[in-house]
PDB file of N, CA and C in Angstrom:
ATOM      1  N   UNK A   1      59.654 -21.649  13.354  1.00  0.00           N
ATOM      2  CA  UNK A   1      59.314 -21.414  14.739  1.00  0.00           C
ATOM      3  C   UNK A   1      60.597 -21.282  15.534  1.00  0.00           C
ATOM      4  N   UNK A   2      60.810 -20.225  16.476  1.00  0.00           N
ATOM      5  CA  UNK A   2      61.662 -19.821  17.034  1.00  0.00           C
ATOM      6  C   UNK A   2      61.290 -20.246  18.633  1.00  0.00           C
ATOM      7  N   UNK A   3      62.598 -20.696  19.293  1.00  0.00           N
ATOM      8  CA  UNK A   3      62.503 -20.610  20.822  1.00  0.00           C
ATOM      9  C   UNK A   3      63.062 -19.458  21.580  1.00  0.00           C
ATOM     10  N   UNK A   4      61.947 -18.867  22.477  1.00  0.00           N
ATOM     11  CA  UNK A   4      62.715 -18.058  23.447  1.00  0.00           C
ATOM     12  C   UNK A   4      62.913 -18.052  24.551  1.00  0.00           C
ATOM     13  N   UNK A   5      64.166 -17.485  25.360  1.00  0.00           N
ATOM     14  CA  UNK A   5      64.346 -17.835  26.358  1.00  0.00           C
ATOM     15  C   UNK A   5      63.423 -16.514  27.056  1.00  0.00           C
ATOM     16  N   UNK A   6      63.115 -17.327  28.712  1.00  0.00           N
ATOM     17  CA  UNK A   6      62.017 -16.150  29.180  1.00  0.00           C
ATOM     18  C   UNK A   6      62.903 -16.455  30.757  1.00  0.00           C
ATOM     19  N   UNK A   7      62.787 -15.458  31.133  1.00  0.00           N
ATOM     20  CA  UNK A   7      63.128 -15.141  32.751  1.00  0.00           C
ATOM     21  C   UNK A   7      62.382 -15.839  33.726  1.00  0.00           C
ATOM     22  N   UNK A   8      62.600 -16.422  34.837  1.00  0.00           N
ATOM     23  CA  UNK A   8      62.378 -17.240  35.901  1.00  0.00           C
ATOM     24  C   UNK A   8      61.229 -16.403  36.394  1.00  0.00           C
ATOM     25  N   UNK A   9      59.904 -16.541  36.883  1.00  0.00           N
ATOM     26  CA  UNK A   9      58.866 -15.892  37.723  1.00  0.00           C
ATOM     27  C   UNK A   9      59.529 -15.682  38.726  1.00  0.00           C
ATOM     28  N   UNK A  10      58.882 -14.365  39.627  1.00  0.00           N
ATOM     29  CA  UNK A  10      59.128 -14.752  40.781  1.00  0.00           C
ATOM     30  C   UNK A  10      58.231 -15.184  41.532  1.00  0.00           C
ATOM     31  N   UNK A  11      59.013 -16.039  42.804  1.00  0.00           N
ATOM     32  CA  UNK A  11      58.187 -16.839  44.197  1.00  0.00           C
ATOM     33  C   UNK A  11      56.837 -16.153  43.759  1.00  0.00           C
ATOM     34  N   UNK A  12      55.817 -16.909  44.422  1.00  0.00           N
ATOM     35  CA  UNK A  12      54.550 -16.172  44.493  1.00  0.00           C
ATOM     36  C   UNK A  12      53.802 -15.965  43.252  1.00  0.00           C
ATOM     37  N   UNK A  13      54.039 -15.292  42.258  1.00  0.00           N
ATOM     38  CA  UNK A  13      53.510 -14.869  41.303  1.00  0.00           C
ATOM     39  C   UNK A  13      52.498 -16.032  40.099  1.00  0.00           C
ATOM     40  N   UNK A  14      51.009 -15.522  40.138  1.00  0.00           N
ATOM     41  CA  UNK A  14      50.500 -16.193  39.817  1.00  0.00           C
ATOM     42  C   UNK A  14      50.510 -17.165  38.526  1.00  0.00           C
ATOM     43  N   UNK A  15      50.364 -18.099  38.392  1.00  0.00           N
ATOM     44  CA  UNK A  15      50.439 -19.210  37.021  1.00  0.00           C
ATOM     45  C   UNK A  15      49.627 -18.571  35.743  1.00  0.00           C
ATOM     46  N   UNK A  16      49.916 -17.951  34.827  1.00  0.00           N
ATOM     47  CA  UNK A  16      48.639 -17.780  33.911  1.00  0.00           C
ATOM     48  C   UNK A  16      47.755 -18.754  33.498  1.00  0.00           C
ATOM     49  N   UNK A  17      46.397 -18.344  32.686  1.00  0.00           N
ATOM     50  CA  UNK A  17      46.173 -19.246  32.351  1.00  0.00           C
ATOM     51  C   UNK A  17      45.647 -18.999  30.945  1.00  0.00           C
ATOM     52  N   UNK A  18      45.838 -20.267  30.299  1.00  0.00           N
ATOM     53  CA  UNK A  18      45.635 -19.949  28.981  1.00  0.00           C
ATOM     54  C   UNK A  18      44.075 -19.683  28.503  1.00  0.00           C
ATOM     55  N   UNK A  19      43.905 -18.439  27.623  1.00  0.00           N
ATOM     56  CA  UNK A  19      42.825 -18.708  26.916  1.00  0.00           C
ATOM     57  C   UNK A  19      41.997 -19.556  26.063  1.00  0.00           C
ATOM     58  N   UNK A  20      41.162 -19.528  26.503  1.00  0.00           N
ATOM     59  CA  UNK A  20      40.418 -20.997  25.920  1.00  0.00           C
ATOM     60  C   UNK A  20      39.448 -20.378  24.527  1.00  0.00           C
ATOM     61  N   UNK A  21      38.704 -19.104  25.214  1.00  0.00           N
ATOM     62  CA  UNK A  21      37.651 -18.846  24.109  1.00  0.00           C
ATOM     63  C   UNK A  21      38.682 -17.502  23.537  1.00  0.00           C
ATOM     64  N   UNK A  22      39.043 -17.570  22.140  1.00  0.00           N
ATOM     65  CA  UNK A  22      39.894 -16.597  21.698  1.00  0.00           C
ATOM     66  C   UNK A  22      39.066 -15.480  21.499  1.00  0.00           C
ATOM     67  N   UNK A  23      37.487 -15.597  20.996  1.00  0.00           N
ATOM     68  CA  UNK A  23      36.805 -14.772  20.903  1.00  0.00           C
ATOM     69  C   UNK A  23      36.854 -13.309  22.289  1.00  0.00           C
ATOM     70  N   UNK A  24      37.767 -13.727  22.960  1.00  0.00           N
ATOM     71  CA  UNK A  24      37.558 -12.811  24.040  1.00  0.00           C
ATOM     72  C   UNK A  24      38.645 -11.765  24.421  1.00  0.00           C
ATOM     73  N   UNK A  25      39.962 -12.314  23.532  1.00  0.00           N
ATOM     74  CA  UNK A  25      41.066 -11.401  23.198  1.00  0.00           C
ATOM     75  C   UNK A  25      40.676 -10.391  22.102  1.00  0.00           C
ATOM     76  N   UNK A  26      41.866  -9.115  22.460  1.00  0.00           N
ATOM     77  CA  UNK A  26      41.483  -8.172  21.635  1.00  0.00           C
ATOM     78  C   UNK A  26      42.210  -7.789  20.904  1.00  0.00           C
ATOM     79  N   UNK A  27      42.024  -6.877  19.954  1.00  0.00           N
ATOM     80  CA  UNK A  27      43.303  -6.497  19.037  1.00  0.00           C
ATOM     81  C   UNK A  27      44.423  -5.228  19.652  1.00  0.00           C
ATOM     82  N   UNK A  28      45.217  -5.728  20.337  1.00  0.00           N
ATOM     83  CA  UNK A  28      46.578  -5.177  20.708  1.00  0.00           C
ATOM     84  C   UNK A  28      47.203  -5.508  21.306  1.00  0.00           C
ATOM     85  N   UNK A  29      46.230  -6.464  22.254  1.00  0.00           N
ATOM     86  CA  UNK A  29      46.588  -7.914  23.045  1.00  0.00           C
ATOM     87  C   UNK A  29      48.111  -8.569  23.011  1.00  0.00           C
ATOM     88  N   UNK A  30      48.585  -8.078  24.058  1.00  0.00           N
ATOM     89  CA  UNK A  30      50.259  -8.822  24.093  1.00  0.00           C
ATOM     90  C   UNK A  30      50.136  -9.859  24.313  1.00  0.00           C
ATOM     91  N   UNK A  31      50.408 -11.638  23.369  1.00  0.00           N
ATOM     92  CA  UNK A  31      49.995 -12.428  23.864  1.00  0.00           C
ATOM     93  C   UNK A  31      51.103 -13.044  23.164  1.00  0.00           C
ATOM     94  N   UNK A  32      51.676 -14.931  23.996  1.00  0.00           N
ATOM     95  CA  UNK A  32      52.374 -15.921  23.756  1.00  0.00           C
ATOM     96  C   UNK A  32      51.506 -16.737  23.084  1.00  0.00           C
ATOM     97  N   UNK A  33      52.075 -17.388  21.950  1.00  0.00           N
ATOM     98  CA  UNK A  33      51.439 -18.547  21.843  1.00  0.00           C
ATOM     99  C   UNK A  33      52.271 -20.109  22.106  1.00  0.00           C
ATOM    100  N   UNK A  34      51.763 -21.185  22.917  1.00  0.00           N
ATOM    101  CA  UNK A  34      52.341 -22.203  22.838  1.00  0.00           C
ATOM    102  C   UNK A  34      51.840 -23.757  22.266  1.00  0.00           C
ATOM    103  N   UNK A  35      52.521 -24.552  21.972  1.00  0.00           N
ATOM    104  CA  UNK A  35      52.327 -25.016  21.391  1.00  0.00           C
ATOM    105  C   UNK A  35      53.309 -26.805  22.112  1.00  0.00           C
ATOM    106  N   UNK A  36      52.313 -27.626  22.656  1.00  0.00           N
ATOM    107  CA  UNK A  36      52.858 -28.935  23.014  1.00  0.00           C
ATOM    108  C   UNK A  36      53.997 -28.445  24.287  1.00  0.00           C
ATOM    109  N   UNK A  37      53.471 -27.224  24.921  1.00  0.00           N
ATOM    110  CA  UNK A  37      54.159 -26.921  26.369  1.00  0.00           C
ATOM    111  C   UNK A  37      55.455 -26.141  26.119  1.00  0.00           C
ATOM    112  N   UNK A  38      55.244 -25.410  24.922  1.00  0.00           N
ATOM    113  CA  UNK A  38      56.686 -24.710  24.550  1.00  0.00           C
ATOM    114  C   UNK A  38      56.226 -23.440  23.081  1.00  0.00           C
ATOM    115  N   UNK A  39      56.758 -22.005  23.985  1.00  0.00           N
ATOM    116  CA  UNK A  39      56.579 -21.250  23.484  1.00  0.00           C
ATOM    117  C   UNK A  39      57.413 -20.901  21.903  1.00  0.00           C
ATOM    118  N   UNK A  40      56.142 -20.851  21.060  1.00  0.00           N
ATOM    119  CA  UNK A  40      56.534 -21.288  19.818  1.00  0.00           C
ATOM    120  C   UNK A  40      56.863 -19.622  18.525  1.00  0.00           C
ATOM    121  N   UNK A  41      55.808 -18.415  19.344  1.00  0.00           N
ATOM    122  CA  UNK A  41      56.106 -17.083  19.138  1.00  0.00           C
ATOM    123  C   UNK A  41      55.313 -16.513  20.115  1.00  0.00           C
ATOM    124  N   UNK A  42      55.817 -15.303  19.918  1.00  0.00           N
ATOM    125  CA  UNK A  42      54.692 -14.129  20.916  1.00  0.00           C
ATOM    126  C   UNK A  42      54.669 -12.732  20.114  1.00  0.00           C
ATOM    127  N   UNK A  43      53.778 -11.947  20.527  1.00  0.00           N
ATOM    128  CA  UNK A  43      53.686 -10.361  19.591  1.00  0.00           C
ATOM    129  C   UNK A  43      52.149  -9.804  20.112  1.00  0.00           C
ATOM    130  N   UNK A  44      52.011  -8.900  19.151  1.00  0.00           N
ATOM    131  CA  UNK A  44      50.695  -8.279  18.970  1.00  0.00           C
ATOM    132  C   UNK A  44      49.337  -8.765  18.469  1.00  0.00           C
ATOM    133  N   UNK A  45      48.229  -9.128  18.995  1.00  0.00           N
ATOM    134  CA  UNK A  45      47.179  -9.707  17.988  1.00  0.00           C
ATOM    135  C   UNK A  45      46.784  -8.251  16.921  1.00  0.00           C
ATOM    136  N   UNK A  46      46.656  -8.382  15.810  1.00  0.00           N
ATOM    137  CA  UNK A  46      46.546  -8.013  14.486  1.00  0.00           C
ATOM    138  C   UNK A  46      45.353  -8.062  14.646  1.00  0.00           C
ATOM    139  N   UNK A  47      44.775  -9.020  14.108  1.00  0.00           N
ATOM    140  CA  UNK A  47      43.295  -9.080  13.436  1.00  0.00           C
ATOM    141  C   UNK A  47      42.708 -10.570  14.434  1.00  0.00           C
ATOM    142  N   UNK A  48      41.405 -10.251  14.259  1.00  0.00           N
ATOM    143  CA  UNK A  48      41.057 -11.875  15.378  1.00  0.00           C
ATOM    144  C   UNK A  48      39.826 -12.005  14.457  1.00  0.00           C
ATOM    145  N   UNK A  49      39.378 -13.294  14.428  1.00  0.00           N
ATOM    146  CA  UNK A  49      38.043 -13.732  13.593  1.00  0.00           C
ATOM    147  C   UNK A  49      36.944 -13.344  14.980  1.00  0.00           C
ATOM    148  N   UNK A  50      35.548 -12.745  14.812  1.00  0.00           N
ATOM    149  CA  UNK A  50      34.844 -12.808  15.323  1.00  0.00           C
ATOM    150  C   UNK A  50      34.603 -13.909  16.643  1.00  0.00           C
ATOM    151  N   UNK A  51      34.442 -14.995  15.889  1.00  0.00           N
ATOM    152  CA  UNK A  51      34.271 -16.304  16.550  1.00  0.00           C
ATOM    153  C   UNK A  51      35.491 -17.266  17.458  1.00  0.00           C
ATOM    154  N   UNK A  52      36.201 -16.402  17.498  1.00  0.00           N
ATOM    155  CA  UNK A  52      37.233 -16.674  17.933  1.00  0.00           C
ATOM    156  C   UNK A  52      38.103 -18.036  16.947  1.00  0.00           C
ATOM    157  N   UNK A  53      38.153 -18.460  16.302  1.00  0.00           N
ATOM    158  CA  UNK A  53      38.519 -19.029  15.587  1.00  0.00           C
ATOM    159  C   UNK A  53      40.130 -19.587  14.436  1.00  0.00           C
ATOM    160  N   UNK A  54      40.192 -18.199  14.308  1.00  0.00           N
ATOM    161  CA  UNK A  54      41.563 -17.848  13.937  1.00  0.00           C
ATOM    162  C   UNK A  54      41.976 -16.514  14.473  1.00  0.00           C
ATOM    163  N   UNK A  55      43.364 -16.156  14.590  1.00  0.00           N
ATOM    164  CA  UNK A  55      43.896 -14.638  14.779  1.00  0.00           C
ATOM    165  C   UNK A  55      45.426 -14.606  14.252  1.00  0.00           C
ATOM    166  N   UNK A  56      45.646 -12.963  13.479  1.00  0.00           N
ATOM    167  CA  UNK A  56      46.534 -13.438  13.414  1.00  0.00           C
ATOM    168  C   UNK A  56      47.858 -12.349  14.129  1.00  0.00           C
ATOM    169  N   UNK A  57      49.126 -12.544  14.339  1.00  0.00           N
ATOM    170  CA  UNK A  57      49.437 -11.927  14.776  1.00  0.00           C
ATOM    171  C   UNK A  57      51.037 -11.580  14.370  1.00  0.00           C
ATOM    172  N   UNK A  58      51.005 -10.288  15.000  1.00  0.00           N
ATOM    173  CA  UNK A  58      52.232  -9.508  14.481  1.00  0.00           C
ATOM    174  C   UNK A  58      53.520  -9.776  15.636  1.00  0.00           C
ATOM    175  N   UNK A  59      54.435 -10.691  14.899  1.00  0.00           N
ATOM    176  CA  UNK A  59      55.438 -11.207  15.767  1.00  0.00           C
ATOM    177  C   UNK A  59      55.786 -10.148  16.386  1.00  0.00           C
ATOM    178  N   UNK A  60      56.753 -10.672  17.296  1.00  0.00           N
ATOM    179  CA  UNK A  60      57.941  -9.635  18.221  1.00  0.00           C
ATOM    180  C   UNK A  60      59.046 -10.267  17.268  1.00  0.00           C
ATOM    181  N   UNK A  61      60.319  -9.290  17.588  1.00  0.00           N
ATOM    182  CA  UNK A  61      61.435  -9.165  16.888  1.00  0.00           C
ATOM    183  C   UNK A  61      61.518  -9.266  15.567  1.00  0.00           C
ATOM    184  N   UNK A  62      60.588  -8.539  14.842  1.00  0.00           N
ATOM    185  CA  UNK A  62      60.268  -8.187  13.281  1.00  0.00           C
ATOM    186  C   UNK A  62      60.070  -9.565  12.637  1.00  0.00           C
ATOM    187  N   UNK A  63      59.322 -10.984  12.852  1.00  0.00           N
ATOM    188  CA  UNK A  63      59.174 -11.996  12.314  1.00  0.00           C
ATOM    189  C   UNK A  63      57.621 -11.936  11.375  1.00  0.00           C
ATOM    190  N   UNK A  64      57.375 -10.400  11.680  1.00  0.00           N
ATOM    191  CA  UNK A  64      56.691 -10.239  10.278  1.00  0.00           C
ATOM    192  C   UNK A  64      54.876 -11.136  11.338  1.00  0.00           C
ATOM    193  N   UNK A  65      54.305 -11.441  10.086  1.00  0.00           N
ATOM    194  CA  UNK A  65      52.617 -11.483  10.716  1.00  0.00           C
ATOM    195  C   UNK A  65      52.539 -13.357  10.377  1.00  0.00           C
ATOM    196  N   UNK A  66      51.484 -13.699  11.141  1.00  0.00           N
ATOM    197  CA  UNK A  66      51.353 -14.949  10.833  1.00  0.00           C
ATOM    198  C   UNK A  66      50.063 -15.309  12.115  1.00  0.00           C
ATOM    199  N   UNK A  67      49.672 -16.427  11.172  1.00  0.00           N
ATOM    200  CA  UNK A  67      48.145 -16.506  11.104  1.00  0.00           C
ATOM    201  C   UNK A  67      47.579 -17.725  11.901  1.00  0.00           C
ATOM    202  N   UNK A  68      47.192 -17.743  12.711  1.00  0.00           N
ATOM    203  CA  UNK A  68      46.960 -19.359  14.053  1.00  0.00           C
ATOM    204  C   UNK A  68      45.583 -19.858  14.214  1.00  0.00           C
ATOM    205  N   UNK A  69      45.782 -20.919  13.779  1.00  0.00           N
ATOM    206  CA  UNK A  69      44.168 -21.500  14.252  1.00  0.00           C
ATOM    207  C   UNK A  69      43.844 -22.266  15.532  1.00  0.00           C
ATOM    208  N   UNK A  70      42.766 -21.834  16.040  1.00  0.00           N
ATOM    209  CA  UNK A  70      42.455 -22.086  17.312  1.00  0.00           C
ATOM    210  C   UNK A  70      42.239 -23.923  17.136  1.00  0.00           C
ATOM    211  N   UNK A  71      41.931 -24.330  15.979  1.00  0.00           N
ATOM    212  CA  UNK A  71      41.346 -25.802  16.069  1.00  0.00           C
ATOM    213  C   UNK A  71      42.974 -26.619  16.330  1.00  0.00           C
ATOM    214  N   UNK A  72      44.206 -26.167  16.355  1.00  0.00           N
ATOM    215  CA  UNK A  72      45.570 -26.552  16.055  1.00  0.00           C
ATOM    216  C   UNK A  72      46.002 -26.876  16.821  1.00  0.00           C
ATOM    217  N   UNK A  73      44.879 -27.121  18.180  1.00  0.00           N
ATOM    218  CA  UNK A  73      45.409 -27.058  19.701  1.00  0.00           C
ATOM    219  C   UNK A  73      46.314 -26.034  20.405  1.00  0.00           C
ATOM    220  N   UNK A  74      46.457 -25.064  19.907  1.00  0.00           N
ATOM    221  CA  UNK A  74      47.480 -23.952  20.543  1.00  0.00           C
ATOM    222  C   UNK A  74      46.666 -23.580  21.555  1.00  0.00           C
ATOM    223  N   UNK A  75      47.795 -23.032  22.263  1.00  0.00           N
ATOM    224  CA  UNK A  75      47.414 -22.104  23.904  1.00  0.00           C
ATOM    225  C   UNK A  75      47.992 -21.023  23.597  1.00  0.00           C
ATOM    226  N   UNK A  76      47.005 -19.888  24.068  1.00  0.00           N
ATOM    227  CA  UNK A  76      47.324 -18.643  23.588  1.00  0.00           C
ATOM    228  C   UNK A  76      46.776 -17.518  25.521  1.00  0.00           C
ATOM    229  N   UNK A  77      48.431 -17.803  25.984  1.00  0.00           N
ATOM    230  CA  UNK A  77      48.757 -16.705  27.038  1.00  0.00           C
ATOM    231  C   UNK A  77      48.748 -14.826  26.511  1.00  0.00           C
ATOM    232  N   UNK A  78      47.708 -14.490  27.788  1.00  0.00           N
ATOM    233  CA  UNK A  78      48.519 -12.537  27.441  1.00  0.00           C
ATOM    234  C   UNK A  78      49.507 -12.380  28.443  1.00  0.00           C
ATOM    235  N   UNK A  79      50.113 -11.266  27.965  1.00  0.00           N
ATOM    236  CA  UNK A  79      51.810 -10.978  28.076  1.00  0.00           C
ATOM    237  C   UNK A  79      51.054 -10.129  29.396  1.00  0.00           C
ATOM    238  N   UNK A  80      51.631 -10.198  30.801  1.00  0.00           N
ATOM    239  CA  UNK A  80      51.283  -8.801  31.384  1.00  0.00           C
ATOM    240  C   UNK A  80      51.999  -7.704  30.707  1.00  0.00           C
ATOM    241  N   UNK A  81      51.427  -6.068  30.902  1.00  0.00           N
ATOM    242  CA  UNK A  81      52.320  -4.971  30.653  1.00  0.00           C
ATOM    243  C   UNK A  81      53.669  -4.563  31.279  1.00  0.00           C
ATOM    244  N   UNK A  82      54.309  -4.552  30.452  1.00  0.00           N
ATOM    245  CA  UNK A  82      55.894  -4.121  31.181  1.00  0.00           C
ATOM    246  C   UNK A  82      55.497  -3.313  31.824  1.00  0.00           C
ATOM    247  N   UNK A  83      56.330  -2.900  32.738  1.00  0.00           N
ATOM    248  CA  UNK A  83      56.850  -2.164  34.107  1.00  0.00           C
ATOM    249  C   UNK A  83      57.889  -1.509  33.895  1.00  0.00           C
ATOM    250  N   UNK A  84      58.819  -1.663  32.873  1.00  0.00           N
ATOM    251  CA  UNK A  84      60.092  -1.253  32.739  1.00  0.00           C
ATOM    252  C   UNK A  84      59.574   0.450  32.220  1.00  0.00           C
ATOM    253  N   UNK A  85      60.938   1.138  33.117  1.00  0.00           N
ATOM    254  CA  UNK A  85      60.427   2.874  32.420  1.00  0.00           C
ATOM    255  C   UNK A  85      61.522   3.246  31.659  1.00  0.00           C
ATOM    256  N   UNK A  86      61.425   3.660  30.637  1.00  0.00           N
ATOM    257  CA  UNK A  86      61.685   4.280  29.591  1.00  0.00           C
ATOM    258  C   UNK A  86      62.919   5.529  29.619  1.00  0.00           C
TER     259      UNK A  86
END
């Protein structure tokens, strides 16, 4: 498990909140996962169990795929879409 550093919000900008029922994310879903108040990876959701249950997902910075269970207590934030142009 890797730590990353993330940029300061700005003023104003709303608190996310974490998903509770995973069943409701989708597959392409830019999402963080954390873990005991500290972001533990983030990437692409891959594949998601029906039931929300498990998902697994395709790191950022090529750390390859890996597989999370919802019973593990994780919090699982979506990424808003960049803004940045190309």
């Amino acid at each position: 498990m890797n730590s990353r550093s993330h940029m300061a919000k700005p003023p104003g900008s709303p608190t996310p909140e974490p998903i509770r029922n995973w069943s409701t994310l989708s597959r392409t879903d830019q999402v963080e996962i954390h873990y005991h108040g500290r972001v533990i990876t983030s990437g692409r959701i891959d594949m998601l169990a029906m039931d929300g249950s498990v998902l697994w997902l395709q790191q950022d910075e090529g750390q390859g795929r890996a597989l999370f269970l919802h019973s593990d207590g994780l919090r699982v934030y979506r990424r808003q879409p960049s803004t940045k142009k190309h």
